[in-house]
Protein backbone atom coordinates (compact mmCIF):
# COMPACT_ATOMS: atom_id res chain seq x y z
CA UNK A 1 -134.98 75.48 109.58
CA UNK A 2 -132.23 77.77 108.47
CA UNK A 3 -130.74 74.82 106.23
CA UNK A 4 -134.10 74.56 105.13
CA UNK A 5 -134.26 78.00 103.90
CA UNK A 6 -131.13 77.92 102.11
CA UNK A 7 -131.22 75.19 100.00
CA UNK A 8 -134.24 76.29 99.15
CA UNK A 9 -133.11 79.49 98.22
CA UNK A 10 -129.75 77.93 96.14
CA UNK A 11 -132.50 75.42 94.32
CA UNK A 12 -134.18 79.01 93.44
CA UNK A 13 -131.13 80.36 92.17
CA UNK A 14 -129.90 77.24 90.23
CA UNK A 15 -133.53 76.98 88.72
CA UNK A 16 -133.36 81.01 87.42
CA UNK A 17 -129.66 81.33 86.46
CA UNK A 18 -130.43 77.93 84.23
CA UNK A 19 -133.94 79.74 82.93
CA UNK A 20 -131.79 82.61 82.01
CA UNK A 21 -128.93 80.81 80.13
CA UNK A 22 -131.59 78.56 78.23
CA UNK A 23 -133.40 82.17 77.58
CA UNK A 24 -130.03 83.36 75.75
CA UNK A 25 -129.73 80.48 73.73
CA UNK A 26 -133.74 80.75 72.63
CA UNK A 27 -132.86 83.98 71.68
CA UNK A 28 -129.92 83.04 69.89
CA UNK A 29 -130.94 81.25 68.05
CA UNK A 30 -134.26 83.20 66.89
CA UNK A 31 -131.41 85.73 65.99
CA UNK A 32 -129.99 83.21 63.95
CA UNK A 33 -133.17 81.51 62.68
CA UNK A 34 -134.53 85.45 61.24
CA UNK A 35 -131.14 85.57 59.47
CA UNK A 36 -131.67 82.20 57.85
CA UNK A 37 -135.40 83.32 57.21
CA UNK A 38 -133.75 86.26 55.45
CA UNK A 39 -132.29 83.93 52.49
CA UNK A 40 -135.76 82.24 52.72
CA UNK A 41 -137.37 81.75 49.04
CA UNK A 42 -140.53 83.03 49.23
CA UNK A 43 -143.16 86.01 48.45
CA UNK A 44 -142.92 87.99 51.20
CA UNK A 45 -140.12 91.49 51.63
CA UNK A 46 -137.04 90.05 52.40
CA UNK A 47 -137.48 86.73 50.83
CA UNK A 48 -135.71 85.49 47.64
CA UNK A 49 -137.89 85.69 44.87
CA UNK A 50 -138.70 82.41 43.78
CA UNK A 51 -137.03 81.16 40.32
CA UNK A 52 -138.96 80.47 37.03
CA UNK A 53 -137.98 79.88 33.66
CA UNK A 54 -140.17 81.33 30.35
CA UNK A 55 -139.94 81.80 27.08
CA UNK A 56 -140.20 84.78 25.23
CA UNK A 57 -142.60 85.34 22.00
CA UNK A 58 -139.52 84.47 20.16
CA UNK A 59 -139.26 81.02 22.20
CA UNK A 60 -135.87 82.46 23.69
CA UNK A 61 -135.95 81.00 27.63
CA UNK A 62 -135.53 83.34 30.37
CA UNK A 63 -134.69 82.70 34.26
CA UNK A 64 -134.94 85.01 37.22
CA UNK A 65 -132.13 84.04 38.31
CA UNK A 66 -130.08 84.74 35.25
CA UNK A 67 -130.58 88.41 35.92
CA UNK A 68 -129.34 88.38 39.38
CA UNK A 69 -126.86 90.95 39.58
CA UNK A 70 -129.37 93.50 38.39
CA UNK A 71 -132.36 95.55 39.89
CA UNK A 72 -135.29 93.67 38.19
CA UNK A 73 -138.95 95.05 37.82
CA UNK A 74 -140.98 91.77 37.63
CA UNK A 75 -144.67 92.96 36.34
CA UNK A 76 -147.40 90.40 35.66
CA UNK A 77 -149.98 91.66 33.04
CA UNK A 78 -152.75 90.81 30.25
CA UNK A 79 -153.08 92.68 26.98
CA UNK A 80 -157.09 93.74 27.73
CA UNK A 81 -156.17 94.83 31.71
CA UNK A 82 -156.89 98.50 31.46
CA UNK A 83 -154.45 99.03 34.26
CA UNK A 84 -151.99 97.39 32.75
CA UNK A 85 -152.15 99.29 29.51
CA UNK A 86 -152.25 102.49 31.88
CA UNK A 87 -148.65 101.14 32.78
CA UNK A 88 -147.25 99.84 30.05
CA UNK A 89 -145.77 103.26 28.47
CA UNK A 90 -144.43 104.40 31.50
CA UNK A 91 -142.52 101.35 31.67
CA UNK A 92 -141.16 101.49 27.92
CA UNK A 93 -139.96 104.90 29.22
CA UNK A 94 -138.20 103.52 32.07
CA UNK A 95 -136.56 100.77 30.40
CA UNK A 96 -135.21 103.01 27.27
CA UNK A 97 -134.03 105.21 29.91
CA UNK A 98 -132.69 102.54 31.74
CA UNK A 99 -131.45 99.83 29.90
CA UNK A 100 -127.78 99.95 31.20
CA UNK A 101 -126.98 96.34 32.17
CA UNK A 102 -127.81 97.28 36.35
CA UNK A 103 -131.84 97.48 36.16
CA UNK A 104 -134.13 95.33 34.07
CA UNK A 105 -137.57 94.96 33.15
CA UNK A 106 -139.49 91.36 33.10
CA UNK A 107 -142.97 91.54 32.07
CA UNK A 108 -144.83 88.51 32.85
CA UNK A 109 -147.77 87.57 30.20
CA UNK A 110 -150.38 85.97 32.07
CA UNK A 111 -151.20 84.60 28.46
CA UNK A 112 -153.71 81.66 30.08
CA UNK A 113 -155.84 84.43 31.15
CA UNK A 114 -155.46 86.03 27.39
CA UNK A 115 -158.27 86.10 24.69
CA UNK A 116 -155.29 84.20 22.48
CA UNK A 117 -151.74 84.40 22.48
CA UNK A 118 -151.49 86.24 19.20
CA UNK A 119 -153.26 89.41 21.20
CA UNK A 120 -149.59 89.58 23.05
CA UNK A 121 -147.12 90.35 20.37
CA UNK A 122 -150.09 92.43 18.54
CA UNK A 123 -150.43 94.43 21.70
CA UNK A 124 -146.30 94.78 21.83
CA UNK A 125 -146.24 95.79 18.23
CA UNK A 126 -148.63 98.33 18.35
CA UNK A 127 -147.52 100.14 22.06
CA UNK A 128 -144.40 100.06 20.68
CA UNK A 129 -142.85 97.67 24.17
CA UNK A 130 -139.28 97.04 23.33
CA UNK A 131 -138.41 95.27 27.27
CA UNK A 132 -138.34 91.37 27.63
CA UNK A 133 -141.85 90.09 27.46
CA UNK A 134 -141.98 86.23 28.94
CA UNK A 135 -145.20 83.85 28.24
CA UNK A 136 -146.96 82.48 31.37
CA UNK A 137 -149.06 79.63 29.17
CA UNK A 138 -149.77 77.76 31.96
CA UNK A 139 -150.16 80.36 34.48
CA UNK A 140 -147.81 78.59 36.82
CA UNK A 141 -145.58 81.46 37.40
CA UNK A 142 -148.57 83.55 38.04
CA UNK A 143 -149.64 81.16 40.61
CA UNK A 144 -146.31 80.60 42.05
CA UNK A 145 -145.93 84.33 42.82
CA UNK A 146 -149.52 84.05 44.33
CA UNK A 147 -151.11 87.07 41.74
CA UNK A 148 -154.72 87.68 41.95
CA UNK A 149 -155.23 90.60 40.35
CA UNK A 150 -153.18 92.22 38.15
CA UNK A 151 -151.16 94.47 37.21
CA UNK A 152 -148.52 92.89 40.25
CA UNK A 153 -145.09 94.25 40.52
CA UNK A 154 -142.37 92.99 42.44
CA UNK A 155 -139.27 95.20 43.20
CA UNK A 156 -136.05 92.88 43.53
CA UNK A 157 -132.41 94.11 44.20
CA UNK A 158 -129.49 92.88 42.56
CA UNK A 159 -129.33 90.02 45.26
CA UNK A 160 -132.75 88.30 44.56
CA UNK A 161 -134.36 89.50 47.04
CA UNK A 162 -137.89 91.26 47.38
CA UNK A 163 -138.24 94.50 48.23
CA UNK A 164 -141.15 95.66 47.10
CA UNK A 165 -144.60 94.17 46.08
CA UNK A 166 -147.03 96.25 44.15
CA UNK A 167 -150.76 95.68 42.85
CA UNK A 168 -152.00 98.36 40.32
CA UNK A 169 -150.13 100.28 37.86
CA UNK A 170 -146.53 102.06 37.82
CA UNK A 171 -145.73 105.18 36.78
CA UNK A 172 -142.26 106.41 35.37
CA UNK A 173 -141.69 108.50 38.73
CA UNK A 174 -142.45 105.41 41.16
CA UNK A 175 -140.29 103.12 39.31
CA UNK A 176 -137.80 105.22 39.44
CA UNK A 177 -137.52 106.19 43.40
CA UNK A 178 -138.41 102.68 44.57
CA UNK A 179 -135.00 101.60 42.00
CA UNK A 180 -133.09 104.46 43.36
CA UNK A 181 -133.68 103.14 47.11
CA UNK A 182 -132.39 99.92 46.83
CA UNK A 183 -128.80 98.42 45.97
């Protein structure tokens, strides 16, 4: 009976001390599975922000990812969004304050959701918006960064990466702490 009991007991032993090593590696490789999720493209904090290209009103074509390297403010707006508008001089502040080659300002035109395209460069001309301006037409960005109601900001450091997602307007002050926290 004695035998019994032992192997028993060693079986019991084997059975935990193998639970606990395959427990380690599970946890391993979560560890290393949140690091990969880290460099994960996507919309969420933490993620890469997903690339697009656009065209400016002057047809000039614009990536994301040709301003990595930089702190970007990536707004999506429409010329008749009173919140938007709200924003919009705030912004020019910022970005003539600003514009040092380390922080830049993309303003997405959700120009599918405009009156007509004209009203962009109209609106520009007459708020006096001298940051880069890029034309939605299709409203595939828009879609791609999931925006449902606008304005939408996204905060992204000089790696890519999210850091910040906003819905409603800016103002000078907020742009300018939520910059100052990240690299």
């Amino acid at each position: 009976m004695k035998k019994y009991l032992a192997i028993i007991v060693l079986i019991g032993l084997a059975l935990w001390g193998f639970g606990s090593v395959q427990g380690n590696r599970s946890t391993s490789n979560t560890s290393s599975s949140n690091q990969a999720q880290a460099l994960t493209v996507g919309l969420e904090v933490g993620n890469l922000a997903p690339d697009f290209a656009l065209q400016t009103l002057e047809g000039k074509s614009i990536t994301l990812s040709s301003l990595k390297g930089k702190k970007v403010i990536l707004n999506f707006w429409a010329s008749w969004c009173p919140p938007c508008r709200q924003e919009m001089p705030d912004m020019e502040k910022f970005y003539k304050e600003n514009n040092n080659g380390e922080i830049e300002i993309l303003a997405v035109n959700l120009t599918d959701a405009e009156k007509s395209r004209a009203d962009v460069p109209t609106f520009m001309k007459t708020n006096g918006i001298t940051f880069p301006v890029v034309l939605d037409e299709k409203g595939k960005v828009g879609q791609l960064y999931n925006v449902s109601s606008i304005p939408a900001s996204f905060i992204i450091d000089s790696k890519g990466v999210i850091q910040k997602k906003l819905v409603g307007p800016m103002t000078y002050e907020s742009m300018k702490s939520m910059l100052t926290a990240i690299r």
